[in-house]
Each structure stands twice: as C-alpha cells, then as structure tokens.
Protein backbone atom coordinates (compact mmCIF):
# COMPACT_ATOMS: atom_id res chain seq x y z
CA UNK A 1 0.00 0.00 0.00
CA UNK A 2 1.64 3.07 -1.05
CA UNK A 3 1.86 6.21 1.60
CA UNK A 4 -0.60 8.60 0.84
CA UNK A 5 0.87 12.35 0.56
CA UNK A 6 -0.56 14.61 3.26
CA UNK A 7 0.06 18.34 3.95
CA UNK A 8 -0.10 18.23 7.97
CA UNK A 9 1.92 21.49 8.42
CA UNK A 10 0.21 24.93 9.29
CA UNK A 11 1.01 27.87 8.79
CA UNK A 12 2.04 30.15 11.60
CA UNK A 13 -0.23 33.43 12.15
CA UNK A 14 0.93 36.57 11.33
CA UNK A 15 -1.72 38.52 13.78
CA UNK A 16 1.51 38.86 16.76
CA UNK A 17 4.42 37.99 14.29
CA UNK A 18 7.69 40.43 14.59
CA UNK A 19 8.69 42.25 11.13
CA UNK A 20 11.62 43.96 10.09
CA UNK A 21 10.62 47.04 10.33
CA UNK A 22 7.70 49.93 9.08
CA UNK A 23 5.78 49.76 6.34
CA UNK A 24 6.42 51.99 3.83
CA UNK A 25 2.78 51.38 1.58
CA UNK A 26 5.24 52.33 -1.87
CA UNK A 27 4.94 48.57 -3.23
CA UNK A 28 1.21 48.61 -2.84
CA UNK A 29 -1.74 50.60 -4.30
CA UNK A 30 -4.79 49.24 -2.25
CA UNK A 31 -7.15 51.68 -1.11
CA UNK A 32 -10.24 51.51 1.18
CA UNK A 33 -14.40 51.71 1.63
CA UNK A 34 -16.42 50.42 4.38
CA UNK A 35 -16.74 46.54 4.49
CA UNK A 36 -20.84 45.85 3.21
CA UNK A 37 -23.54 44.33 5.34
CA UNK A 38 -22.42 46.65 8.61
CA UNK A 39 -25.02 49.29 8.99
CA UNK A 40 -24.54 53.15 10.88
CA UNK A 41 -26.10 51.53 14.00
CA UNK A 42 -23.21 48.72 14.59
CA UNK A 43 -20.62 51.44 13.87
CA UNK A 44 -21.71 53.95 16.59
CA UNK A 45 -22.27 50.79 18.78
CA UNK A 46 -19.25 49.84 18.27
CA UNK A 47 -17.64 53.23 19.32
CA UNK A 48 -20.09 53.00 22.20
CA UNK A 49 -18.50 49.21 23.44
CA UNK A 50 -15.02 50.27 23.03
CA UNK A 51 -15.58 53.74 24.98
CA UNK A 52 -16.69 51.77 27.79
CA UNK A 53 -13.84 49.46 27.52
CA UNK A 54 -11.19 52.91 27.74
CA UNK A 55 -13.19 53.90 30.44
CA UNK A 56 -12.94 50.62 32.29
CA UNK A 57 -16.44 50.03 32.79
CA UNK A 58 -16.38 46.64 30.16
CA UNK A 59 -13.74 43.99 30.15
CA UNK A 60 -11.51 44.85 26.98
CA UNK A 61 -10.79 41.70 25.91
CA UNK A 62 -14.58 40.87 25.14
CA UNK A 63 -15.18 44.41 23.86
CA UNK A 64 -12.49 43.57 21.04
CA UNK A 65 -13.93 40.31 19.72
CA UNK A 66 -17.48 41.79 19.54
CA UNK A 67 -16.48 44.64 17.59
CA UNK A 68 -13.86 42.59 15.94
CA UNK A 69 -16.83 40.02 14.94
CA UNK A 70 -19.47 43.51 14.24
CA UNK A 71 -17.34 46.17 11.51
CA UNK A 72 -13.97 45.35 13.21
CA UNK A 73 -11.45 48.00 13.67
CA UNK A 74 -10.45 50.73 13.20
CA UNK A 75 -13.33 51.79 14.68
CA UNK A 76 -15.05 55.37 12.69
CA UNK A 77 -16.30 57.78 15.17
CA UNK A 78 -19.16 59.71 14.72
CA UNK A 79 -16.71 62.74 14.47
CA UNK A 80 -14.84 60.91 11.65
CA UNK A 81 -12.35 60.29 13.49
CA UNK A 82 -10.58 56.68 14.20
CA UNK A 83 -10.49 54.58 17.12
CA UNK A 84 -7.37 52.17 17.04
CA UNK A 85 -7.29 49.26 20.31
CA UNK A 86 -5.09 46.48 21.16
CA UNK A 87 -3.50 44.08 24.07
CA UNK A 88 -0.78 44.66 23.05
CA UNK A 89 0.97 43.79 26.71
CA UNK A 90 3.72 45.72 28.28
CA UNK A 91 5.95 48.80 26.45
CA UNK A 92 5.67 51.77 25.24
CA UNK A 93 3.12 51.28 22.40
CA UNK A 94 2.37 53.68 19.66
CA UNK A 95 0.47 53.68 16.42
CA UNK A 96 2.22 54.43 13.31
CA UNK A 97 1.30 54.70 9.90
CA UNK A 98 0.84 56.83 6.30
CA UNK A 99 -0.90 59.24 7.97
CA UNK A 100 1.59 60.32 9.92
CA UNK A 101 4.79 59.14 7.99
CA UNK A 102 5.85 56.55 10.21
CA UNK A 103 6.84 58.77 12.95
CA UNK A 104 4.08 56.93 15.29
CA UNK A 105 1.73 58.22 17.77
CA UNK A 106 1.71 57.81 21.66
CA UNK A 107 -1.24 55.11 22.79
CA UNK A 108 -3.07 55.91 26.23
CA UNK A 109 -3.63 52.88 28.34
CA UNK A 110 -6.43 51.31 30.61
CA UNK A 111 -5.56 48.18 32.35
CA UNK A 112 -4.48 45.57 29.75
CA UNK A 113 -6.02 48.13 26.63
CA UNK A 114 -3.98 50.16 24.81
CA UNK A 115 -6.04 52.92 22.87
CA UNK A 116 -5.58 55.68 20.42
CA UNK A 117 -8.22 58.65 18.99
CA UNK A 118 -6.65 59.59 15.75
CA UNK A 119 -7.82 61.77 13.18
CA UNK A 120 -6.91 60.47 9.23
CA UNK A 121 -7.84 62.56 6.70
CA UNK A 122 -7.58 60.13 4.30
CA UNK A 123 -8.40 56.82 5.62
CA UNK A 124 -8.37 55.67 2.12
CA UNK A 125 -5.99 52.98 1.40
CA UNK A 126 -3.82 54.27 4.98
CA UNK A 127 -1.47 51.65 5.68
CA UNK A 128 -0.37 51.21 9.68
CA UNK A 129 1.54 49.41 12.39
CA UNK A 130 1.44 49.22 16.27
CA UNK A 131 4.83 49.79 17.25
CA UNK A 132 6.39 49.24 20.58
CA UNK A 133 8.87 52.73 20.82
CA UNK A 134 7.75 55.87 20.24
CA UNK A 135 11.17 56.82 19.24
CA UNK A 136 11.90 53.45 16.60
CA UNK A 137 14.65 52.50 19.12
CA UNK A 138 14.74 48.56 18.65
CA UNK A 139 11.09 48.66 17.51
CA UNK A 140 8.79 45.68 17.29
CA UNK A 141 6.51 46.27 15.04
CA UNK A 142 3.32 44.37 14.85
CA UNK A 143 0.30 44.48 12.54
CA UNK A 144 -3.00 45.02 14.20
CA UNK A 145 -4.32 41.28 14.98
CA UNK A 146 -7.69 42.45 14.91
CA UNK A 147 -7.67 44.66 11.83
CA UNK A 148 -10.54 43.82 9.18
CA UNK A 149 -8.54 44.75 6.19
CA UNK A 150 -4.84 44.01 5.61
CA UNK A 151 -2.44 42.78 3.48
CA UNK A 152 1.22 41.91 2.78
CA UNK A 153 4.23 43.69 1.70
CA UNK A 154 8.36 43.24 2.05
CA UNK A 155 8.15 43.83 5.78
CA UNK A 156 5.14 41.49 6.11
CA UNK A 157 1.61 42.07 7.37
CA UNK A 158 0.64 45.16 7.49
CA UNK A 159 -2.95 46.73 8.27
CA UNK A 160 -5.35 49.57 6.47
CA UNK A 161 -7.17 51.83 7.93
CA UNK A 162 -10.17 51.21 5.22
CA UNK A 163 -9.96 49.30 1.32
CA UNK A 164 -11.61 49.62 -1.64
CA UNK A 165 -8.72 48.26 -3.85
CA UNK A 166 -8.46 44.33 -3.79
CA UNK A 167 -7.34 43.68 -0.25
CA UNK A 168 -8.29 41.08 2.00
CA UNK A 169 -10.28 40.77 5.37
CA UNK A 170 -10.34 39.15 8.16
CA UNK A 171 -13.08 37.51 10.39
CA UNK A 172 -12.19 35.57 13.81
CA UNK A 173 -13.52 32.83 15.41
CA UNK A 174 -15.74 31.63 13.16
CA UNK A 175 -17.00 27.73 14.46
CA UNK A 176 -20.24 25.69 14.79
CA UNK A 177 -21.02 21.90 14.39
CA UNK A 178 -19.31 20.79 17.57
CA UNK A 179 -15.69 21.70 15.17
CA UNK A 180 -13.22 24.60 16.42
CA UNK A 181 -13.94 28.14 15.62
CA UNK A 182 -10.96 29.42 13.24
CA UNK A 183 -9.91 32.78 11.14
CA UNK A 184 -11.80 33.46 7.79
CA UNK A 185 -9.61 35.39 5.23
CA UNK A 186 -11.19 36.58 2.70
CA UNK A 187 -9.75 38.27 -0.73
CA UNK A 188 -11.89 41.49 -2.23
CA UNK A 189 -11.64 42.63 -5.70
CA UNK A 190 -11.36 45.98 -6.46
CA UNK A 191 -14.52 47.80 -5.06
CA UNK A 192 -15.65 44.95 -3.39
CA UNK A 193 -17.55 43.73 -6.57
CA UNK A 194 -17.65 40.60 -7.56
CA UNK A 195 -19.86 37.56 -9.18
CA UNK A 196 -18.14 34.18 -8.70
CA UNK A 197 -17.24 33.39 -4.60
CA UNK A 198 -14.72 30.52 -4.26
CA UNK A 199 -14.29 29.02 -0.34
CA UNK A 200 -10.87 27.63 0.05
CA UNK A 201 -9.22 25.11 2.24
CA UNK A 202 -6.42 25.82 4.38
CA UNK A 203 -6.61 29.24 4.50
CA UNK A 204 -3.55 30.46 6.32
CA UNK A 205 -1.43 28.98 3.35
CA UNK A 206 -3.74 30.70 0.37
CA UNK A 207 -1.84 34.55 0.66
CA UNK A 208 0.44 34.75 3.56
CA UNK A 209 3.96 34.84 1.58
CA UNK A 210 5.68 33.66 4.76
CA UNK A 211 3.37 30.47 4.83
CA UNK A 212 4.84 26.78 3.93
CA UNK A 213 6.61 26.58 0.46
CA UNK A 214 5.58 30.32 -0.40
CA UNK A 215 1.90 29.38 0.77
CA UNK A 216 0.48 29.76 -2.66
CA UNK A 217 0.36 33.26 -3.47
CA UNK A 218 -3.30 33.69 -4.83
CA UNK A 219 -3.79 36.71 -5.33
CA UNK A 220 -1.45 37.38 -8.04
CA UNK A 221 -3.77 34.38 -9.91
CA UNK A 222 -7.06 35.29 -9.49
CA UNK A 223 -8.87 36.33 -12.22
CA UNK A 224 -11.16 39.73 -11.64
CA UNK A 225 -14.73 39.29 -10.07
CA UNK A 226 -13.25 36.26 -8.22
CA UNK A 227 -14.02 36.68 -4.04
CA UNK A 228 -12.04 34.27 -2.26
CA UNK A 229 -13.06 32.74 1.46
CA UNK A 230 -10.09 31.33 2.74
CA UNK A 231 -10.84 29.02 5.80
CA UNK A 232 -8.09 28.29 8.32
CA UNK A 233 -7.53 24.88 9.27
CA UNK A 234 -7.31 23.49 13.08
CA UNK A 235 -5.53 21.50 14.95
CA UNK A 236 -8.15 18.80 13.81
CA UNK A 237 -7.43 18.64 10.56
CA UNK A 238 -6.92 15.51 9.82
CA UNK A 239 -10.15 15.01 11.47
CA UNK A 240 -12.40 17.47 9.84
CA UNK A 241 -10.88 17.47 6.15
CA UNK A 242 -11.84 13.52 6.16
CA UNK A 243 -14.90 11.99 5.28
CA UNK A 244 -14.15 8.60 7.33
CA UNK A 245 -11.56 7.12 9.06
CA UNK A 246 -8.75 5.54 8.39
CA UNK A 247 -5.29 4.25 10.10
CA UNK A 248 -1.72 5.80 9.63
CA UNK A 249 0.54 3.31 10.91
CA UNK A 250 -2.31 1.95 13.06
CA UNK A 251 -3.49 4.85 14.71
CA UNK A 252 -6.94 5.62 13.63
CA UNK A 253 -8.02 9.38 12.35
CA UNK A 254 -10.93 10.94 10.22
CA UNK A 255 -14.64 10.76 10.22
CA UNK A 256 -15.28 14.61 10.52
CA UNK A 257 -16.20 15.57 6.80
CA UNK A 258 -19.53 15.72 7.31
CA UNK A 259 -19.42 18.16 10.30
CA UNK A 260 -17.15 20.39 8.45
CA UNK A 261 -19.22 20.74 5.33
CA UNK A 262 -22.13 21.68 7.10
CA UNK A 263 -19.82 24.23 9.11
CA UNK A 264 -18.50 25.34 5.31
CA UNK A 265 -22.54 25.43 3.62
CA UNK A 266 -24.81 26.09 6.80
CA UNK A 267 -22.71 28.71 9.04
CA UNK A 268 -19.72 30.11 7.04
CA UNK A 269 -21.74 30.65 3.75
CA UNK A 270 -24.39 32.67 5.30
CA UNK A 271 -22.27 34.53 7.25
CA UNK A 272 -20.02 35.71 4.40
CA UNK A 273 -22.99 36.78 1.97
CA UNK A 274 -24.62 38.40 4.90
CA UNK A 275 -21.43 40.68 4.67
CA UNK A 276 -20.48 40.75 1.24
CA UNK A 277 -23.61 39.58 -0.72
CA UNK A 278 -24.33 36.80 -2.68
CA UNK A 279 -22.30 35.39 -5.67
CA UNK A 280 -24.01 34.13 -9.23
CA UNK A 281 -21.50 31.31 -8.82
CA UNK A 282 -19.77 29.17 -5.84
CA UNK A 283 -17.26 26.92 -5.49
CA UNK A 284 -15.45 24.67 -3.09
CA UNK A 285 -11.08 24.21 -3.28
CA UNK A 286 -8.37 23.13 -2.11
CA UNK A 287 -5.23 20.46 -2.16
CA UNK A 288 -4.02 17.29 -0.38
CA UNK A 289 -6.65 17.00 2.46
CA UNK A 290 -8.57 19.64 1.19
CA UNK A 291 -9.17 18.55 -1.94
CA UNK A 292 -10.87 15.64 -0.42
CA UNK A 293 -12.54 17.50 1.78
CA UNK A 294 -13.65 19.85 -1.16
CA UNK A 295 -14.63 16.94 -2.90
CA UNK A 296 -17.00 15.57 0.40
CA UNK A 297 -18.37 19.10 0.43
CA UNK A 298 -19.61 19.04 -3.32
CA UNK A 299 -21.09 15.31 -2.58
CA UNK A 300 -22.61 16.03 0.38
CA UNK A 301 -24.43 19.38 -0.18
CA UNK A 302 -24.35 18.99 -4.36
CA UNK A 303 -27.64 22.06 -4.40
CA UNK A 304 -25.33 24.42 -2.87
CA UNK A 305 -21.79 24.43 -4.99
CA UNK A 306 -21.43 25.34 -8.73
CA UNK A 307 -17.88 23.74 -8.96
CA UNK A 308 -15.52 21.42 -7.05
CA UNK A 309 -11.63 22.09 -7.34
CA UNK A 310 -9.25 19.09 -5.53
CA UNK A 311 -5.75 19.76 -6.50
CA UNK A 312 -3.59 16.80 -5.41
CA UNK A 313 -6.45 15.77 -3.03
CA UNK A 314 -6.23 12.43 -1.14
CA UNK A 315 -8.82 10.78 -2.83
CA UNK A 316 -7.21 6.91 -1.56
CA UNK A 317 -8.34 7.95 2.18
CA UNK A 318 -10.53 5.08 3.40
CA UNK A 319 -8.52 2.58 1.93
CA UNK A 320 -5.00 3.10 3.35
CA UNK A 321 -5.20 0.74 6.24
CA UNK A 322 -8.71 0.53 6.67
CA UNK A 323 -11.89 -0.49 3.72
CA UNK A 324 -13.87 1.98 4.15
CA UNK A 325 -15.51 3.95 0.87
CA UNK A 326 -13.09 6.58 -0.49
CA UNK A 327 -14.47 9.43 -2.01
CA UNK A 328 -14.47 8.49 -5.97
CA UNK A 329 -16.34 5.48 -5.46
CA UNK A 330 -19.11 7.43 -3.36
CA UNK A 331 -18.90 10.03 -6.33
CA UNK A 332 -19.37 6.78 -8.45
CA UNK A 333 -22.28 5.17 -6.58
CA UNK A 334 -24.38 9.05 -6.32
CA UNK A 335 -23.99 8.74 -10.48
CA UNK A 336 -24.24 11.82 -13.08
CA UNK A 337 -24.56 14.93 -11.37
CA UNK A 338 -25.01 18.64 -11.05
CA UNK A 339 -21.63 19.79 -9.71
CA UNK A 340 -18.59 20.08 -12.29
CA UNK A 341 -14.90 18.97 -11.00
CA UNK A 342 -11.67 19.74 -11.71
CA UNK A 343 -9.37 17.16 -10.30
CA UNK A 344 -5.48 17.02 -10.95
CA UNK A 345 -1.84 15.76 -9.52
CA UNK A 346 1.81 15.84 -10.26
CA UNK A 347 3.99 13.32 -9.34
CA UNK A 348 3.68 9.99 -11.02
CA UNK A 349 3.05 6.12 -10.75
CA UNK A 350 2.29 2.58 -12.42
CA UNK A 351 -1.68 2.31 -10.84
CA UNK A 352 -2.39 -1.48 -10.43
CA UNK A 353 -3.93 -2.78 -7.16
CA UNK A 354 -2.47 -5.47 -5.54
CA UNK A 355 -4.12 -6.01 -2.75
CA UNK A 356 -7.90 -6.52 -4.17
CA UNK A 357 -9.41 -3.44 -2.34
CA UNK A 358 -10.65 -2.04 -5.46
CA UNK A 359 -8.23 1.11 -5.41
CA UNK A 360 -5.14 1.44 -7.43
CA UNK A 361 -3.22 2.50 -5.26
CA UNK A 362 -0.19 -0.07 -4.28
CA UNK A 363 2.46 1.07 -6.59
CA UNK A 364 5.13 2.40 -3.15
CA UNK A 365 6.88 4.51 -5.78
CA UNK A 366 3.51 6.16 -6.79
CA UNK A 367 3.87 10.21 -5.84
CA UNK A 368 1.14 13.36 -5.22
CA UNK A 369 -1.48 11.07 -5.31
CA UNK A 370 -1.35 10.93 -9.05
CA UNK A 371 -2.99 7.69 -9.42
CA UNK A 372 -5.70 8.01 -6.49
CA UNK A 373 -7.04 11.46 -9.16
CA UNK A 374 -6.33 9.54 -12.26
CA UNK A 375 -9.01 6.87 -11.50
CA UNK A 376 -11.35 8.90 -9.97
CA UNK A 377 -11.09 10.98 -13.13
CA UNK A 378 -12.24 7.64 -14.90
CA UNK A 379 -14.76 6.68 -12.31
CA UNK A 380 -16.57 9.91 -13.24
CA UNK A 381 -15.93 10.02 -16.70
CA UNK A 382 -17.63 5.97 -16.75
CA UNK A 383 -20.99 7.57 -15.03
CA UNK A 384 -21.72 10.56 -17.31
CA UNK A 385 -19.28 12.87 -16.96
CA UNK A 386 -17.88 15.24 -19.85
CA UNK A 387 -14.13 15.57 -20.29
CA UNK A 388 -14.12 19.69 -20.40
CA UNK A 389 -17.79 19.69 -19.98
CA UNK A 390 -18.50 19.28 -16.02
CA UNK A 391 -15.17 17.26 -15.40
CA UNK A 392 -11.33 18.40 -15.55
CA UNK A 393 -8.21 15.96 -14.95
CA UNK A 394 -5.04 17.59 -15.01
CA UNK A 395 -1.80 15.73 -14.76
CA UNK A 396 1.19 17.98 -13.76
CA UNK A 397 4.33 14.95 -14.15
CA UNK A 398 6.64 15.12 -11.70
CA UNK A 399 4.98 18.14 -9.69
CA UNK A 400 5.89 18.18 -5.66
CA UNK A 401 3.13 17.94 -3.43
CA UNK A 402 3.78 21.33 -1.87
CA UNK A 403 1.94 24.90 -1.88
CA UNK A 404 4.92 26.06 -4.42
CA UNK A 405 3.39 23.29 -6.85
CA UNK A 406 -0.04 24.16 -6.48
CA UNK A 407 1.04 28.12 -6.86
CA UNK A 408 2.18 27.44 -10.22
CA UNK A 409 -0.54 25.72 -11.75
CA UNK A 410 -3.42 27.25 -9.83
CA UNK A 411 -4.50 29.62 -12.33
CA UNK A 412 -5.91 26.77 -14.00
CA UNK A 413 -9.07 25.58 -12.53
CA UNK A 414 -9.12 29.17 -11.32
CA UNK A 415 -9.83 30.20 -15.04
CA UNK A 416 -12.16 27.79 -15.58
CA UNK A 417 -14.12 28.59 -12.73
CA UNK A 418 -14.40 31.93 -13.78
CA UNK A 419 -15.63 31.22 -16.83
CA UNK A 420 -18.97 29.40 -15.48
C-alpha cells in the first residue's frame, strides 16, 4: 500500500508575528471603503463598546472580539475620526502609519487596553503598524491582529485603515457543528464587486507569503470578479478534512467531513454573503486533504456548490489501512450529477492494485497522489461525466506535493471557474 501524501503542516499566524521594520505602503496601491452588510447603527455601537472598555467600565478583551466580529477595527467615530485598540501587553506602544509618515503616535492605556483617537484625513488605502517605541529604538513592530482589512508587503503584514482596492479581510472565530472556531480570510476585488465566490481550504497557506513553500500566493492568480473565502484549518485537521476514518501506521483518524461541510454550507456561507452579498457562482477548493474535503463538500451538499476544485487531493483515504468507501467510489455510486470537477496531480506512478481493495493505489513509488485522481477521473468520466464539460483531470508529471506546486498551476481551474 503506497503512503498517501498529506500536507499536515500549518502555517504560523501573522496577527503577533515580529517584522523587520515599518511599512512603507510604496509597493502597494490598495485603497479603502467600508466593508458591506455593517449598517450606521453597529458602527456607533461599536464606538459605544469600546468607549466603555477605555473607560474601564467593560472587560476589553470581550469588547475587542465583539467589535472585531461587528465592523472590526479601526473603529469610525461619529466625528470621523478613528479609534485604534489592542492588548498589546507591556511597552511603550504607539500607532504608526501613512498618515503620519511613520513617525508613530503615543497610545493611552487602561488596564491591559492600549487605545488611540486619531484623526486620518484620508483613511483611504492608509497603511499602519502598532509599534512598541515611540522613538523606533529597537522597535517591534506588529500588525494590528484584529484589523478587518490588511495585506502583505516586504516587511510582512501590514494593516489599512479602510480598502476599496483588492485587499483582503479578516473575520475571527468563526466555528459551529461541535468543530473549532478558526480565522476566515477573505480576498476582495477591487470595489468589493464581484460575481463568482470561491471558499478555500487551508486558508492560512492561500496569501500569507511567509506560509509553507511560499503558501500559494493567490492573489497574483485570481482572475477579476473572483471573491475568495479562505478558511483556516485546526488543529483537527486531519479530522475534519476527512470523510471517514482511516489508520496511519495503526493509529486511527478521520470521520469529521460531514461536520465540516455543514460548518463550510450552513454557518460560514451565510455569514459571508450576509457581509459581502451573494455570488451568481460558488465553489469549493483546495489540495491534499482539502481537496478531499472539497470533494466531500460538493457530494454532500451537491444544491449548494457550482464547482468542485481538488488539486492533489487524497482521494485513496478510506482505503489506506482501513476499507472503508473513499471518495471516488461514493462520487461513483451518487452517479451523473449537477456539480462540475476539476481534479489534478503531479507526481507519477504505475496504478495497479495489488491487494484486491478495489483502489489502485499499491504502486510504493507512486507520488502526489497521481494515481488516487487519475481513476477517480475515470470513475466519473464511466458515469456521465464530460471531459471539459462538467469534469477536468489535469496531470502535472513530476509536480511536488507542496503549496509552491499548487502556486504554479493554480490559475488553472481558477480560469475555468471563472468562466462558469
């Protein structure tokens, strides 16, 4: 039985991470709006929460995840100004940034909150930076960890003050169906338009340029009108990307799938078109794990998705150590149906199976699960499918399974998605 190829790592965050230094903004032309679906009355409730918090009469630390979770920060006053907040722990914090070149601005404190009312004429694409000495002295510079709109640069994260330009967002602690709650990030095109929604697996690896291999840089392949929903994974993944279980060397994972797409369709879904509206067309993605898990999601709500993507995706899972029903033969048993794929792999492999389970999958030299995707490809193809109709099988020889191999050949499936 040949060792299926799984992408355990994850990616650190970058909410707390040490940079190099300030952000300049020069390598980046985002500017800003307001993020959609917040309305005047959470805004000036929000300034209400966090002037309770700087007046000590509401824990902080709960005042920041509501307003993070409401129209996040910075917070617009109903003088225009901006309210910036963070534990950011002991120092001599300031808040720096384009508006006021850098040269940073002294933050009051109140108990564990550090706070700042700043006035930004031009909130507009403002870059800035919580920095830890007011006079740059062997700075630390952080981005703001609870910042709705950011992005990345040569000195890392860095966070805007408001966004129209393509930028991304974040949302925090986002759970439900008994699973972990986890960060959303998701990628706006310019002006926040858009008609095709894509919600990706792994999320932490999907723009980060300090993430695993190069993470897989996807923003410079999108094509326009393309929102992306990047979904962290947990601790659990092995758990929740799976839609049984199976053994590694005798220990026994999986079995969450099920949980996770209904976490993906029921709760995250809903609460990203409540923000951002809805899209004419969705779609599920991702590699290794998460193109099976993509795969589970497109089989197991088929009404809700418009397209399935599974680069590299585990599709042998069931049938490593254990017999239990991989995902191409349950895609096989539902038949023709609504919800085109795009399946590929690198790697390589002579696909023969030697041990009667029904899966081709014992060739020990096989690689990037190229022969798992090649008969699943087949599977579908013998049941209806149409080769560059509603299914796509893309074979990449010799490709790594690593986010620097799915980088490069991304813009595939990403094109045809956009052309649905």
């Amino acid at each position: 039985m040949t060792r299926f190829f799984i992408a355990l790592s994850l990616a650190a965050c970058t909410g707390q991470d040490d940079v190099l230094g300030p952000t300049t903004g020069e390598t980046t032309s985002t500017t800003t709006g307001t993020t959609t679906g917040t309305t005047p009355a959470t805004v000036a409730n929000d300034e209400a929460l966090l002037r309770q918090a700087i007046a000590g009469k509401a824990d902080a630390a709960q005042t920041l995840s509501t307003i993070a979770d409401q129209d996040g920060f910075p917070v617009q006053t109903s003088t225009g100004t901006f309210l910036f907040a963070c534990l950011c722990g002991d120092g001599d914090w300031s808040l720096a940034g384009d508006h006021d070149g850098w040269a940073g601005t002294s933050l009051s404190r109140q108990g564990d909150l550090w706070w700042a009312d700043v006035d930004i004429p031009s909130p507009d694409g403002s870059l800035y930076k919580f920095v830890d000495s007011i006079d740059n002295t062997d700075a630390t510079w952080i981005a703001d960890p609870l910042a709705r709109r950011y992005g990345y640069d040569d000195y890392g994260e860095y966070s805007l003050v408001r966004a129209t330009a393509a930028h991304l967002e974040r949302w925090l602690d986002v759970g439900g169906q008994g699973l972990d709650p986890r960060e959303l990030r998701v990628w706006l095109p310019d002006g926040g338009s858009f008609t095709h929604a894509l919600y990706a697996q792994d999320g932490q690896n999907l723009f980060d340029p300090s993430a695993s291999w190069g993470g897989w840089r996807l923003q410079d392949s999108l094509p326009d009108d393309v929102m992306v929903v990047g979904i962290d994974n947990t601790a659990a993944r092995m758990d929740e990307y799976t839609h049984t279980t199976d053994q590694l060397d005798g220990v026994t994972y999986g079995g969450l799938g099920d949980a996770y797409a209904d976490l993906l369709t029921d709760i995250i879904r809903p609460k990203i078109e409540a923000a951002y509206g809805t899209a004419d067309v969705n779609g599920v993605m991702g590699s290794s794990l998460g193109g099976l898990i993509s795969a589970t999601i497109g089989y197991r709500h088929p009404e809700s998705w418009d397209m399935v993507i599974s680069m590299s995706g585990t599709m042998g899972w069931g049938s490593i150590e254990l017999h239990n029903q991989t995902m191409p033969e349950l895609w096989q048993a539902a038949g023709h149906g609504d919800v085109p794929i795009y399946i590929d792999s690198g790697g390589s492999g002579d696909c023969y199976d030697s041990d009667g389970d029904g899966v081709p999958d014992d060739d020990p030299t096989a690689s990037d699960n190229y022969c798992e995707n090649a008969w699943m490809a087949e599977l579908l193809a013998g049941v209806g499918y149409e080769w560059d109709i509603d299914l796509w099988h893309w074979h990449e020889p010799g490709a790594e399974h690593n986010e620097a191999a799915w980088a490069d050949r991304v813009w595939r499936p990403l094109d045809l998605f956009a052309s649905l």
